[in-house]
Protein backbone atom coordinates (compact mmCIF):
# COMPACT_ATOMS: atom_id res chain seq x y z
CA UNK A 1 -40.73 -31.08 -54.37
CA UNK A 2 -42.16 -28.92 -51.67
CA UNK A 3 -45.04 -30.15 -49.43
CA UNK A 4 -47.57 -27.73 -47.62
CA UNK A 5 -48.81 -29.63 -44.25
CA UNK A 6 -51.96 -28.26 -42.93
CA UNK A 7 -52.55 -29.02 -39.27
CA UNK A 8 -56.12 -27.30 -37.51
CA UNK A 9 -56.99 -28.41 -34.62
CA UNK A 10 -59.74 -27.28 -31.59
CA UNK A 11 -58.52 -24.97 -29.04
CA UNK A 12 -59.51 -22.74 -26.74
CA UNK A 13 -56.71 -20.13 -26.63
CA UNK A 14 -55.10 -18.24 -26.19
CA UNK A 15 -55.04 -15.92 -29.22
CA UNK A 16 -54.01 -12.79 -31.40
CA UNK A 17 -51.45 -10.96 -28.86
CA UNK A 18 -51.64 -13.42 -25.97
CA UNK A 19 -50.88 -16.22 -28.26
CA UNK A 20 -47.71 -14.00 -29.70
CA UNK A 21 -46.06 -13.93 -26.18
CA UNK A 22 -47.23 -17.32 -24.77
CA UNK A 23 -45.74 -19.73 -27.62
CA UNK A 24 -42.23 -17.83 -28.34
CA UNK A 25 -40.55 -20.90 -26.65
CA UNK A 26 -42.75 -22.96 -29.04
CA UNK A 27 -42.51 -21.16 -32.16
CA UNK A 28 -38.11 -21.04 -31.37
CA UNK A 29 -38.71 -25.25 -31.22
CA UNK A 30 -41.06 -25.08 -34.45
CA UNK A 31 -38.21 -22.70 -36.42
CA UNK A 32 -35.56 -25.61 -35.53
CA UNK A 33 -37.09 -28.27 -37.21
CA UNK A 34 -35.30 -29.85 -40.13
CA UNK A 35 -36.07 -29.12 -43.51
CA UNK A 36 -39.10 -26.54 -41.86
CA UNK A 37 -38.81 -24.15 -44.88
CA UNK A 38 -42.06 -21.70 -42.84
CA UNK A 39 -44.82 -22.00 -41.04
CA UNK A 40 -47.97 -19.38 -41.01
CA UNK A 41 -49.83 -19.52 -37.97
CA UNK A 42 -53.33 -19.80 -37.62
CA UNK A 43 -56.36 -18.87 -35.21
CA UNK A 44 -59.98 -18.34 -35.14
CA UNK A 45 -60.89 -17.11 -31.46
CA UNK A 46 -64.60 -17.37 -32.99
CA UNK A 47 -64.73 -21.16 -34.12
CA UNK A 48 -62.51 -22.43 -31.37
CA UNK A 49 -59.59 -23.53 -33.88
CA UNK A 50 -56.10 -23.22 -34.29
CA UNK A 51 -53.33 -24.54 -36.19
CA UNK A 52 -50.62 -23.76 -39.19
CA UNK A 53 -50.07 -24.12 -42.31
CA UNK A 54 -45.94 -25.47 -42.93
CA UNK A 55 -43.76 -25.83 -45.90
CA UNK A 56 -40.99 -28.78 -45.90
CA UNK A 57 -38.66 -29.42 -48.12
CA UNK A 58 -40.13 -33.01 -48.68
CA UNK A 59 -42.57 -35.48 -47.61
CA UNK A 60 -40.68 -37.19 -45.08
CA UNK A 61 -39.56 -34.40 -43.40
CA UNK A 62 -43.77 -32.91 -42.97
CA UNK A 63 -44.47 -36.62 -41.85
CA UNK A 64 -41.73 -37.02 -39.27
CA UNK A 65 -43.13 -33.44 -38.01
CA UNK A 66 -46.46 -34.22 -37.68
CA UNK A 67 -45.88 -37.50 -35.87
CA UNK A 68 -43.21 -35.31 -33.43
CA UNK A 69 -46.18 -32.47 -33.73
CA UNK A 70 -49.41 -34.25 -32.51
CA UNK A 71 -47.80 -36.31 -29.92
CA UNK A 72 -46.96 -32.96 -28.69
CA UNK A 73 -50.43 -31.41 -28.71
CA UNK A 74 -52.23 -34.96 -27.34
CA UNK A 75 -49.82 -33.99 -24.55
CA UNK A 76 -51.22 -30.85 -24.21
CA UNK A 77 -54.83 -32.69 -23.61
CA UNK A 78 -55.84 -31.85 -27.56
CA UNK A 79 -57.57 -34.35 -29.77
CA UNK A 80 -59.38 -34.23 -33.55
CA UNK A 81 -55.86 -32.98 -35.09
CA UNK A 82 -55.89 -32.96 -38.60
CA UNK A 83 -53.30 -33.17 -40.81
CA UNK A 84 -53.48 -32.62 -44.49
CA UNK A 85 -50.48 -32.47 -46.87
CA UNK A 86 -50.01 -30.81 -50.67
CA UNK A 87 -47.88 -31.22 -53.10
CA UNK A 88 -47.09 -27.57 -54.15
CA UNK A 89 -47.10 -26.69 -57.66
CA UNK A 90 -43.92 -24.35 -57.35
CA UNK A 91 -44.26 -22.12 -60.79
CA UNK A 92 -47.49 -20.95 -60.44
CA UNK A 93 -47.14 -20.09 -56.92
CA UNK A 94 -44.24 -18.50 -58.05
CA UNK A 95 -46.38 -16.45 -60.36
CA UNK A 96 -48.74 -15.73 -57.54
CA UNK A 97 -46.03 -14.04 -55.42
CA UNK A 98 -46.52 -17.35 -53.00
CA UNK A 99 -43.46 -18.14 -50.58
CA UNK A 100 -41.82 -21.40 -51.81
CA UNK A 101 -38.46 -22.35 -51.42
């Protein structure tokens, strides 16, 4: 079964087009990641927060990600990282044109 990870985090940038160019090394790592089916990116220059919503192919895989994910970002000085994961209900996404895998 496919599980959605949420992660949001504080941040204070960079975003929209500066974001794009900054993380490309980042998002390459991020695209490498076993059993990473995709991952949407997310940013609100206006509340601070950033983060990404990620399909895996199962639990373990999202788990062993996170745990490789927010070491990362508490290396990167960033605390109150959230994680949230979903089970995804795979025909009625299906039915609402959602991307599972």
């Amino acid at each position: 079964m496919a599980i959605l990870a949420q992660f949001d985090f504080p941040a204070s940038g960079p975003w929209g087009a500066e974001m794009s160019e900054a993380y490309v090394p980042l998002a390459e790592d991020i695209a490498a990641e076993p059993k990473l089916l995709w991952k949407i990116w997310t940013e609100n220059a206006d509340t601070q927060m950033a983060g990404g919503i990620y399909l895996f192919e199962d639990l373990e895989s999202a788990q062993a990600y996170a745990e490789k994910h927010t070491a990362r970002l508490q290396s990167f000085g960033i605390s109150d990282i959230r994680v949230l994961y979903f089970n995804v209900n795979e025909p009625l996404t299906r039915t609402t044109r959602g991307p599972v895998g």
